[in-house]
PDB file of N, CA and C in Angstrom:
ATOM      1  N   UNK A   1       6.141   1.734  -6.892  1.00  0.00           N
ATOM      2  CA  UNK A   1       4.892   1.673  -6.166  1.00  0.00           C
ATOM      3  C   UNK A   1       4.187   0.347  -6.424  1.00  0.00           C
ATOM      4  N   UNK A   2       4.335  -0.134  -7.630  1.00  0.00           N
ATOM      5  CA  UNK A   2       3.416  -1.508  -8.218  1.00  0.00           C
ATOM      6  C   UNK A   2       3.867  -2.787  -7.187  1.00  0.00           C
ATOM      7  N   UNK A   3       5.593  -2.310  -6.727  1.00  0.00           N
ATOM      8  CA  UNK A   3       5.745  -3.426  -6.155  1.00  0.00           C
ATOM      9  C   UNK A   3       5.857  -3.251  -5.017  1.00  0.00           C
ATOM     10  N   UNK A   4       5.361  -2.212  -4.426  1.00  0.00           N
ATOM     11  CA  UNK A   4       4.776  -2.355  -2.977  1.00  0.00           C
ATOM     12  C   UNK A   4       3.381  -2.553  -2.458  1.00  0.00           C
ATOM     13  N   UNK A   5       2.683  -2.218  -3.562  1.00  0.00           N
ATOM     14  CA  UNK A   5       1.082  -2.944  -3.804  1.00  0.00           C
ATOM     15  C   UNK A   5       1.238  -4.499  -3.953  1.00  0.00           C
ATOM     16  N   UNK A   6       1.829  -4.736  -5.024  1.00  0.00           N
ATOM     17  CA  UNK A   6       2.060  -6.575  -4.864  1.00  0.00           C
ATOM     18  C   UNK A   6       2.290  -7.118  -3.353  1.00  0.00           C
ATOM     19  N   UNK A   7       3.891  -6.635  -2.764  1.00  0.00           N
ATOM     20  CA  UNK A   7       3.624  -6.715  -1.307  1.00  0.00           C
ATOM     21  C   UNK A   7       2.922  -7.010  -0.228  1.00  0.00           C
ATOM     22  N   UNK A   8       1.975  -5.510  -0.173  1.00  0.00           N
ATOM     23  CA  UNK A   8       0.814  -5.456   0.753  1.00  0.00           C
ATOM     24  C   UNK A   8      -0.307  -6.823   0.430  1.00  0.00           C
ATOM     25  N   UNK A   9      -0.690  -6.806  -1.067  1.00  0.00           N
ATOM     26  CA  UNK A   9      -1.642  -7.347  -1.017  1.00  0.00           C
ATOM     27  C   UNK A   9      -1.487  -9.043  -0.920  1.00  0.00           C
ATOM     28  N   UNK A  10       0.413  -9.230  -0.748  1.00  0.00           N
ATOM     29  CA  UNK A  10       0.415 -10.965  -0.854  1.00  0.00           C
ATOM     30  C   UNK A  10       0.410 -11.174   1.131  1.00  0.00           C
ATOM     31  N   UNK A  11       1.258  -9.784   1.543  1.00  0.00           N
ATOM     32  CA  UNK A  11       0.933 -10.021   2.855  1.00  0.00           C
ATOM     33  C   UNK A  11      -0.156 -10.048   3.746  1.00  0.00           C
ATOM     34  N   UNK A  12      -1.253  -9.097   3.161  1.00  0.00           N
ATOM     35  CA  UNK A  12      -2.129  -8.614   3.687  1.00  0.00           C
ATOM     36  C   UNK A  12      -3.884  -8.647   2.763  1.00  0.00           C
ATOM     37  N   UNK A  13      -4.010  -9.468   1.772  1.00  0.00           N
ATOM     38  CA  UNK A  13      -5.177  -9.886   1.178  1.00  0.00           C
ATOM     39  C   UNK A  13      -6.477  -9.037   1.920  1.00  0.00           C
ATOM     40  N   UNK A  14      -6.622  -8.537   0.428  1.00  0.00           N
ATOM     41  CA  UNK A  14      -8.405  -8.014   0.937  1.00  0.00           C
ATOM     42  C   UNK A  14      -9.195  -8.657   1.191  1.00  0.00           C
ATOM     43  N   UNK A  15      -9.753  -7.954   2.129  1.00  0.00           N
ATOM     44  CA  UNK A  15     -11.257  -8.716   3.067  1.00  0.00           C
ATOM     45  C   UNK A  15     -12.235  -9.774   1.935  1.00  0.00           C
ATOM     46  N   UNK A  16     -12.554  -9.034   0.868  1.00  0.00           N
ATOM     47  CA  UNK A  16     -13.169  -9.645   0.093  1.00  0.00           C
ATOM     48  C   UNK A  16     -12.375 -11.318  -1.295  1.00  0.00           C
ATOM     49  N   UNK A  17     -10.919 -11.556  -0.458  1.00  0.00           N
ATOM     50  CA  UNK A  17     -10.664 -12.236  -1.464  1.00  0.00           C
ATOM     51  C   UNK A  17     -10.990 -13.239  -1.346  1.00  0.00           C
ATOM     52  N   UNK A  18     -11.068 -14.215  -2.539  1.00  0.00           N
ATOM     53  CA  UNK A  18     -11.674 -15.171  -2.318  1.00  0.00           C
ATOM     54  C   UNK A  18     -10.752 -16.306  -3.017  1.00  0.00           C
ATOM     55  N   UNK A  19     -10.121 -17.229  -2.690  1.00  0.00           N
ATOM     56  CA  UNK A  19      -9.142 -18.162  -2.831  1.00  0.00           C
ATOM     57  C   UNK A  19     -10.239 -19.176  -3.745  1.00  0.00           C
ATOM     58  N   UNK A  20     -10.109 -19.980  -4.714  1.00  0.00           N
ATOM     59  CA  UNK A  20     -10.580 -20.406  -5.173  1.00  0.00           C
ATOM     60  C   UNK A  20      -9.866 -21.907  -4.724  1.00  0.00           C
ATOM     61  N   UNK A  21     -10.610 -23.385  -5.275  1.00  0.00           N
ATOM     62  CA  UNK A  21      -9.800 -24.561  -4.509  1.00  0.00           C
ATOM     63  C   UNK A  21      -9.268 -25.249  -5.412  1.00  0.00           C
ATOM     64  N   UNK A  22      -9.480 -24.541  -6.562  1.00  0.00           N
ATOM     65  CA  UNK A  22      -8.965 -25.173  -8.106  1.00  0.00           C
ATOM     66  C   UNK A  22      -7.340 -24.213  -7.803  1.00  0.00           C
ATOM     67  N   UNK A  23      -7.192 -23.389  -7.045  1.00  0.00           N
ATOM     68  CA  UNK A  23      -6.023 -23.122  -7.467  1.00  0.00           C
ATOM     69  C   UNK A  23      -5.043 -23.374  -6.762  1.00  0.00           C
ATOM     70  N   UNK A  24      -3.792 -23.287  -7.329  1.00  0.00           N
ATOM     71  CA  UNK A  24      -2.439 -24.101  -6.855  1.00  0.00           C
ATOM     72  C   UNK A  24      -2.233 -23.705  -4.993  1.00  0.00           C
ATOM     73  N   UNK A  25      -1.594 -24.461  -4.468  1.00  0.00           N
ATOM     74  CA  UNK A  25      -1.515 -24.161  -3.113  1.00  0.00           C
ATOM     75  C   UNK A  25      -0.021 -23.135  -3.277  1.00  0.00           C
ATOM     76  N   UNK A  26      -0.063 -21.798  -2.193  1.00  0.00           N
ATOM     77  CA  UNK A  26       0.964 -21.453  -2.006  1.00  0.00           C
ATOM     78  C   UNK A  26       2.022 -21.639  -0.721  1.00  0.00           C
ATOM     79  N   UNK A  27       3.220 -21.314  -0.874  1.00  0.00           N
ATOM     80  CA  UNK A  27       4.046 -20.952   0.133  1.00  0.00           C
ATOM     81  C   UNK A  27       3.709 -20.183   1.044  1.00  0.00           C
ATOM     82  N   UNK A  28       3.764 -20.452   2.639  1.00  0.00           N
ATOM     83  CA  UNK A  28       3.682 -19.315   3.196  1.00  0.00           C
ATOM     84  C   UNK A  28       4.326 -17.941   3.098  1.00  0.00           C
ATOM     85  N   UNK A  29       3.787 -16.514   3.417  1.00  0.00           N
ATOM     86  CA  UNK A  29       4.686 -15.866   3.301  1.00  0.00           C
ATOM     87  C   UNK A  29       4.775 -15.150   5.006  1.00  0.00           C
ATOM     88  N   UNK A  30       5.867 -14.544   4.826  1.00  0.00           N
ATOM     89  CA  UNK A  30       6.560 -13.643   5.894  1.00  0.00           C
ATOM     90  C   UNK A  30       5.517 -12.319   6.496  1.00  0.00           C
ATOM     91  N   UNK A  31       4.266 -12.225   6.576  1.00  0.00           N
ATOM     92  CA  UNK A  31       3.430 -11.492   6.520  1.00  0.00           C
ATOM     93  C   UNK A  31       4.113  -9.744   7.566  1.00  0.00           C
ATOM     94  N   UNK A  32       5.248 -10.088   8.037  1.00  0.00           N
ATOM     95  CA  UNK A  32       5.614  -9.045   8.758  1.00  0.00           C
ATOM     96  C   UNK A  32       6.843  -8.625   8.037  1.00  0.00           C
ATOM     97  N   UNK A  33       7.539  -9.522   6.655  1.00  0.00           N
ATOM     98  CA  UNK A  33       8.829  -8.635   6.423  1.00  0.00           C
ATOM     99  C   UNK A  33       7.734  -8.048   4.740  1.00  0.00           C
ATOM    100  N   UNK A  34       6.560  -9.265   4.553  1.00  0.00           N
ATOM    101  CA  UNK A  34       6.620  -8.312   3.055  1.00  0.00           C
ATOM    102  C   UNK A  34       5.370  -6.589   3.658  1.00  0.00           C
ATOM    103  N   UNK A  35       5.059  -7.006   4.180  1.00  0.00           N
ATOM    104  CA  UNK A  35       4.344  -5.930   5.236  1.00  0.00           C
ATOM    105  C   UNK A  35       5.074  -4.336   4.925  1.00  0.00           C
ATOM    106  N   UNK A  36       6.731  -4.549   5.659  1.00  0.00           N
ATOM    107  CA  UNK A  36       7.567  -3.860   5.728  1.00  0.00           C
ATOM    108  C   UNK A  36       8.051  -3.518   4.806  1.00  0.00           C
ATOM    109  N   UNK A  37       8.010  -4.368   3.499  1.00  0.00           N
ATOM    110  CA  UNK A  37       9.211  -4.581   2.276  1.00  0.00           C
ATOM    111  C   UNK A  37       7.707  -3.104   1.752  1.00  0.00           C
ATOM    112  N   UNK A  38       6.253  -3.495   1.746  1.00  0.00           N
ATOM    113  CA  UNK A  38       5.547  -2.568   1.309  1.00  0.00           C
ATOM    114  C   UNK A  38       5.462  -1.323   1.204  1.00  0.00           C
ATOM    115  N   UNK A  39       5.634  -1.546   2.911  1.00  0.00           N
ATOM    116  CA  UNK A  39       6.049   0.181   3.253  1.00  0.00           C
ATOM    117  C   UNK A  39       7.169   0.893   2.832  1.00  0.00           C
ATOM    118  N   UNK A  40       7.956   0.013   3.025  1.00  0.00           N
ATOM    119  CA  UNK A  40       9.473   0.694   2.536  1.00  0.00           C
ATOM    120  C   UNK A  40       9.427   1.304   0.923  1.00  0.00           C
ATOM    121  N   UNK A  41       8.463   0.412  -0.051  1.00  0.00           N
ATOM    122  CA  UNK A  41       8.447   0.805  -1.363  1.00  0.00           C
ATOM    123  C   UNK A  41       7.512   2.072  -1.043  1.00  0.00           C
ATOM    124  N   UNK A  42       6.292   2.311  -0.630  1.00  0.00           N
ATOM    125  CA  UNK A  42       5.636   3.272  -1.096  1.00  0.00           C
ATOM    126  C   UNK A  42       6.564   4.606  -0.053  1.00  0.00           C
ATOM    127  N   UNK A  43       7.189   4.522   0.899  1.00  0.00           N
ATOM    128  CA  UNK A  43       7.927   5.506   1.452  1.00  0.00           C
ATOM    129  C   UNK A  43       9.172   5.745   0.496  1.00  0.00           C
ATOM    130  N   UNK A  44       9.739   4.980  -0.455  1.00  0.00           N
ATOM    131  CA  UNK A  44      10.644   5.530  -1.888  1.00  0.00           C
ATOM    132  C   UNK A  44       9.741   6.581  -2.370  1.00  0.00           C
ATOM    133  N   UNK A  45       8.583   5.832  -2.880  1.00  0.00           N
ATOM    134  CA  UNK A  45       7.738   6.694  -3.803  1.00  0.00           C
ATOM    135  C   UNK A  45       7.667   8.480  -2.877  1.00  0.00           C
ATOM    136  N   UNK A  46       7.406   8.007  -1.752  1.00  0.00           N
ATOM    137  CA  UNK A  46       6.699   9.366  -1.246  1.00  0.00           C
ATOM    138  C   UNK A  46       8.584  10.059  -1.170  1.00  0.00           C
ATOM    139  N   UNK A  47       9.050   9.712  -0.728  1.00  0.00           N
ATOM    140  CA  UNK A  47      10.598  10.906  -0.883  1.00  0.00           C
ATOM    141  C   UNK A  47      11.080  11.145  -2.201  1.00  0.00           C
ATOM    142  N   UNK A  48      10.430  10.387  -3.311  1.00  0.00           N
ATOM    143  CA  UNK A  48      11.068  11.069  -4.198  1.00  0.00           C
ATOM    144  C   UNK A  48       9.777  11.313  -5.376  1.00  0.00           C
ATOM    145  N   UNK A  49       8.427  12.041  -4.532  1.00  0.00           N
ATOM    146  CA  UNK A  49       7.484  12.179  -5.665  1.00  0.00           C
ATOM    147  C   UNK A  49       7.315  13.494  -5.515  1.00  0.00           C
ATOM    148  N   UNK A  50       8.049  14.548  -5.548  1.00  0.00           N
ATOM    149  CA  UNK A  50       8.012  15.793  -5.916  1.00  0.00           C
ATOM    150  C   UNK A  50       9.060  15.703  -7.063  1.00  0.00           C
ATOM    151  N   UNK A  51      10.207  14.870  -7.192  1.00  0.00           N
ATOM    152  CA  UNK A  51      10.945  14.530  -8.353  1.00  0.00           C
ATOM    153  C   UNK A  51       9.887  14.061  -9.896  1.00  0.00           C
ATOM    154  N   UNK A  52       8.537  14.341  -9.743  1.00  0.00           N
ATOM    155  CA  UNK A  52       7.959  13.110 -10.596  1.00  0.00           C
ATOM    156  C   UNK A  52       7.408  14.103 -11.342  1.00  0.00           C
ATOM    157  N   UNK A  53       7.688  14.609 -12.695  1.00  0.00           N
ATOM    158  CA  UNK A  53       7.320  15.354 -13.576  1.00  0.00           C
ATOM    159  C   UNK A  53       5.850  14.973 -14.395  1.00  0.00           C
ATOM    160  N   UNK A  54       6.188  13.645 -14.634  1.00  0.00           N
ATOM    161  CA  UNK A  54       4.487  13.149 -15.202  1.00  0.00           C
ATOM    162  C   UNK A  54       3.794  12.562 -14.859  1.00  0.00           C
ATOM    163  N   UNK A  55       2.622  12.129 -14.863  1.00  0.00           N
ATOM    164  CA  UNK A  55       2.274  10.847 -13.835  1.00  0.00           C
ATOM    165  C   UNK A  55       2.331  11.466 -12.165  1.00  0.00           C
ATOM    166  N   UNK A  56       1.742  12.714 -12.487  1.00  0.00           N
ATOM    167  CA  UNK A  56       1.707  12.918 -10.782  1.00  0.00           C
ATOM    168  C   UNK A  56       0.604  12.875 -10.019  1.00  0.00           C
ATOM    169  N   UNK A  57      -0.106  11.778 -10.564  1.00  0.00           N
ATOM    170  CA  UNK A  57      -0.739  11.136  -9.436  1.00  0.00           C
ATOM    171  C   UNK A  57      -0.297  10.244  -8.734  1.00  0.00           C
ATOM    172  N   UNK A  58       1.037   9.460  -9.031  1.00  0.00           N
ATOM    173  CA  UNK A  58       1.470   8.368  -8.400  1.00  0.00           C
ATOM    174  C   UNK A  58       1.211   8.977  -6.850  1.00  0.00           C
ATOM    175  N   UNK A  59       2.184  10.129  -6.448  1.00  0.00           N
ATOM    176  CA  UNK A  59       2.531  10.312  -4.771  1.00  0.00           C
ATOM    177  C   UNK A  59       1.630   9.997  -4.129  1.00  0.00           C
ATOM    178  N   UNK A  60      -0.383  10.709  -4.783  1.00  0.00           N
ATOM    179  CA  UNK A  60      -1.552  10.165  -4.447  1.00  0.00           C
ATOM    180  C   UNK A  60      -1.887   9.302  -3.808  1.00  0.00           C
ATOM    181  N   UNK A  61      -1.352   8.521  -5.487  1.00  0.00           N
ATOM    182  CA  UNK A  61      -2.028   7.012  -5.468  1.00  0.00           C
ATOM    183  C   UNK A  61      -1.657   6.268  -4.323  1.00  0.00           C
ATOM    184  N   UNK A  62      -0.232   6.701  -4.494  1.00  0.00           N
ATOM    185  CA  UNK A  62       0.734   6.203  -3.068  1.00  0.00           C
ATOM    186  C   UNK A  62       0.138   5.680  -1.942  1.00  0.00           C
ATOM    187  N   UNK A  63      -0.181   7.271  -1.486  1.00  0.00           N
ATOM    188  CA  UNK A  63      -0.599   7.527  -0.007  1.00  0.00           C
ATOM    189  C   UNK A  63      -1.792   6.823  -0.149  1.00  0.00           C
ATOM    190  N   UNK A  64      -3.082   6.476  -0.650  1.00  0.00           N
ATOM    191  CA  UNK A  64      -3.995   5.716  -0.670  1.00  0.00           C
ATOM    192  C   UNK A  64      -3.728   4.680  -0.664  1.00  0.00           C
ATOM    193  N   UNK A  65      -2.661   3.947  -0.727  1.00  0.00           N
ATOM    194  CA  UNK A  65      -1.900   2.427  -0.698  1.00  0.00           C
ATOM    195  C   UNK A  65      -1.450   2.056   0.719  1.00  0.00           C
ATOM    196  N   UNK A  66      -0.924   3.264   1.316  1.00  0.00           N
ATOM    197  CA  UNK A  66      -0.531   3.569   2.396  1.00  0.00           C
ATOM    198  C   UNK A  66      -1.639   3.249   3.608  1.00  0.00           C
ATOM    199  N   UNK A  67      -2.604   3.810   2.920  1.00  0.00           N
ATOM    200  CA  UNK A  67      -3.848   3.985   3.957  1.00  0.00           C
ATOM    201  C   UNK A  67      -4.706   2.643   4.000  1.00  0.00           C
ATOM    202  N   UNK A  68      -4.558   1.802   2.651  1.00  0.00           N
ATOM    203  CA  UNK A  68      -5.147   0.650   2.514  1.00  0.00           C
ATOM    204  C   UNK A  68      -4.296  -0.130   3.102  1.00  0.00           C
ATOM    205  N   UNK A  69      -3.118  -0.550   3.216  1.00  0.00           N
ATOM    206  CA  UNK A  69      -2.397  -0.938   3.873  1.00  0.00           C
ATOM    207  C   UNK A  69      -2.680  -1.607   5.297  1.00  0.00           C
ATOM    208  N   UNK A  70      -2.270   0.672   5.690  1.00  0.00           N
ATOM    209  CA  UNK A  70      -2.634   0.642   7.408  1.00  0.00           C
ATOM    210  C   UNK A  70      -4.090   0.015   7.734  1.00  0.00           C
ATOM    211  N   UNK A  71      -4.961   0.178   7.168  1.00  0.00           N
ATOM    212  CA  UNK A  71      -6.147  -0.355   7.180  1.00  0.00           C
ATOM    213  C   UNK A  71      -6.561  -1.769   7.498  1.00  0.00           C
ATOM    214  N   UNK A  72      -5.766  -2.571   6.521  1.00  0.00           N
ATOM    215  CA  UNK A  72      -5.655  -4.177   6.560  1.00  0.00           C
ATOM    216  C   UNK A  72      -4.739  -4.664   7.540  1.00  0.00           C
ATOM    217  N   UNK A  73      -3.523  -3.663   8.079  1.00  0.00           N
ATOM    218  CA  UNK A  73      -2.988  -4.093   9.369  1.00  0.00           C
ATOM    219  C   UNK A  73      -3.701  -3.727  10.560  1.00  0.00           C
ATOM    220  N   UNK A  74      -4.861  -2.725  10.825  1.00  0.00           N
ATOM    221  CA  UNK A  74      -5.596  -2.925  12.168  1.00  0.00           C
ATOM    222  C   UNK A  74      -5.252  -1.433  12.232  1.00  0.00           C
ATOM    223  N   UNK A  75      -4.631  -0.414  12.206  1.00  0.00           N
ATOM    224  CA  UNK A  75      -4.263   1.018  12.009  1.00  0.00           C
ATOM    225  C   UNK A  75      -4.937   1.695  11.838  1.00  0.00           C
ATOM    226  N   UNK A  76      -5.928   1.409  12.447  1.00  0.00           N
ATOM    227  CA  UNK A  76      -7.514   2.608  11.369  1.00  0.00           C
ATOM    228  C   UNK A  76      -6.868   4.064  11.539  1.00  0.00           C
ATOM    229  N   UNK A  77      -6.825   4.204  12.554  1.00  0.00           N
ATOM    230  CA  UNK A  77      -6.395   6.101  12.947  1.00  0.00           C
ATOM    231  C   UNK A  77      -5.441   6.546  12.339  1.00  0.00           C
ATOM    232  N   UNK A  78      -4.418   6.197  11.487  1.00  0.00           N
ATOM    233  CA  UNK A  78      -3.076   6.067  11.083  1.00  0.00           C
ATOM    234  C   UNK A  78      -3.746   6.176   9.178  1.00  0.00           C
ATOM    235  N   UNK A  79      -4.215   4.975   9.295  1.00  0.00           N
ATOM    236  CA  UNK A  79      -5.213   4.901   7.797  1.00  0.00           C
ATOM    237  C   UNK A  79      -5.882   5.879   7.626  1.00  0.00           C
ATOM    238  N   UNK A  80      -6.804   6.236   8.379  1.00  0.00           N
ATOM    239  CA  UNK A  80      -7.594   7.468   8.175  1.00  0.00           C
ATOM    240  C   UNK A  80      -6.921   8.893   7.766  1.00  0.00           C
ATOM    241  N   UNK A  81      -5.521   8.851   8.368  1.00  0.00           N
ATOM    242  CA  UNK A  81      -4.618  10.049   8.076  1.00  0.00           C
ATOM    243  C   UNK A  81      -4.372  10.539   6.752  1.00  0.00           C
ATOM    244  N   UNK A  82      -4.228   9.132   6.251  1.00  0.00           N
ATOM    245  CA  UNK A  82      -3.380   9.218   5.187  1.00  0.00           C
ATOM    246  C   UNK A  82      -4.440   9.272   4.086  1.00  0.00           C
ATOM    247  N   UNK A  83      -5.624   8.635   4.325  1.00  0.00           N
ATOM    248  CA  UNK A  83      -7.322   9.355   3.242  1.00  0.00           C
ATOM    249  C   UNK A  83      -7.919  10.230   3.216  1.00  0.00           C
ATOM    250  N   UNK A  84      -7.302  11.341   4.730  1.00  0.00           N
ATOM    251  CA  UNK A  84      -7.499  12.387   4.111  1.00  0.00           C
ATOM    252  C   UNK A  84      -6.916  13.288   3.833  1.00  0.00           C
ATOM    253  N   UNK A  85      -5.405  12.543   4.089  1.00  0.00           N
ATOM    254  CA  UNK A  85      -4.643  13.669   3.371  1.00  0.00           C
ATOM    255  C   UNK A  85      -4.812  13.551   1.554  1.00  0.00           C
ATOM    256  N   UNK A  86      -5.227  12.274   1.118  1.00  0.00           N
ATOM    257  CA  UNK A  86      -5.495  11.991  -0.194  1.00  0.00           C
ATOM    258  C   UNK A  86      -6.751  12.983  -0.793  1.00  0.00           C
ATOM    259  N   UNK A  87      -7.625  13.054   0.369  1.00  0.00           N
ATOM    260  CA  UNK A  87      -9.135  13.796   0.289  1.00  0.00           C
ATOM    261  C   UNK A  87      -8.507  15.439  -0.026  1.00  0.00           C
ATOM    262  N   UNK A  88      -7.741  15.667   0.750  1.00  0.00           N
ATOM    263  CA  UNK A  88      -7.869  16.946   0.593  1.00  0.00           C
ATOM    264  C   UNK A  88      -6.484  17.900  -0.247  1.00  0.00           C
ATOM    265  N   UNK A  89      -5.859  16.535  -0.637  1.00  0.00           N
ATOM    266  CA  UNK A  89      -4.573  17.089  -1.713  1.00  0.00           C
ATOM    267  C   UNK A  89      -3.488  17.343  -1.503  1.00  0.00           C
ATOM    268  N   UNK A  90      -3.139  16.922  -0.279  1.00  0.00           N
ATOM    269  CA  UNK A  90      -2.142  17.086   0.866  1.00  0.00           C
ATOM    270  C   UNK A  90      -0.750  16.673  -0.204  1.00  0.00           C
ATOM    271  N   UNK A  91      -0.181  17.926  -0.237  1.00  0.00           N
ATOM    272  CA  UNK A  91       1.221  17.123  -1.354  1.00  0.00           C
ATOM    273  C   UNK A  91       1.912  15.889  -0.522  1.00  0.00           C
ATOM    274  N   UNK A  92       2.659  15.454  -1.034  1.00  0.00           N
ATOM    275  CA  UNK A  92       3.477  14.372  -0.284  1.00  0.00           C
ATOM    276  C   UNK A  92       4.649  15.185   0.198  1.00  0.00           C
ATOM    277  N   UNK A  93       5.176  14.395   1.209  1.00  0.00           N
ATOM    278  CA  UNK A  93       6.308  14.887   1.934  1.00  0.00           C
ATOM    279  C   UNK A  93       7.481  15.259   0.900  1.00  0.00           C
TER     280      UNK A  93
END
């Protein structure tokens, strides 16, 4: 899951970030394969988080990653799905 959060957030940066000018310039990235590479990690997590004995908030946490995600790609209705399935405890698939 950590590295589908890394993902999202190199493809898709929160509204509030703020690039500083002291810091190093980066590479562009692929904003549509790490996008995908994101999803693809937190959709591992979600098929195999009924397998997850401790730490079972990850599937959660997941789906709230999911939703932040869809969110930062323009998906609101899609995003919204997936916060309240978080809201209301919705197991994972």
């Amino acid at each position: 899951m950590l590295r589908g959060v890394c993902y999202a957030l190199l493809a898709l940066p929160n509204h509030g970030t703020v690039i500083s000018p002291d810091d190093p310039k980066q590479e562009p990235v692929d904003k549509e394969s790490m996008t995908a590479a994101a999803l693809g990690e937190f959709k591992l997590v979600q098929e195999h988080g009924r397998k997850i004995a401790l730490d079972h908030f990850i599937p959660f946490y997941t789906r709230y990653e999911v939703g932040c995600t869809l969110e930062r790609m323009g998906k609101y209705e899609e995003a919204v799905k997936e916060f309240e399935m978080v809201l209301h405890g919705a197991s994972p698939p």
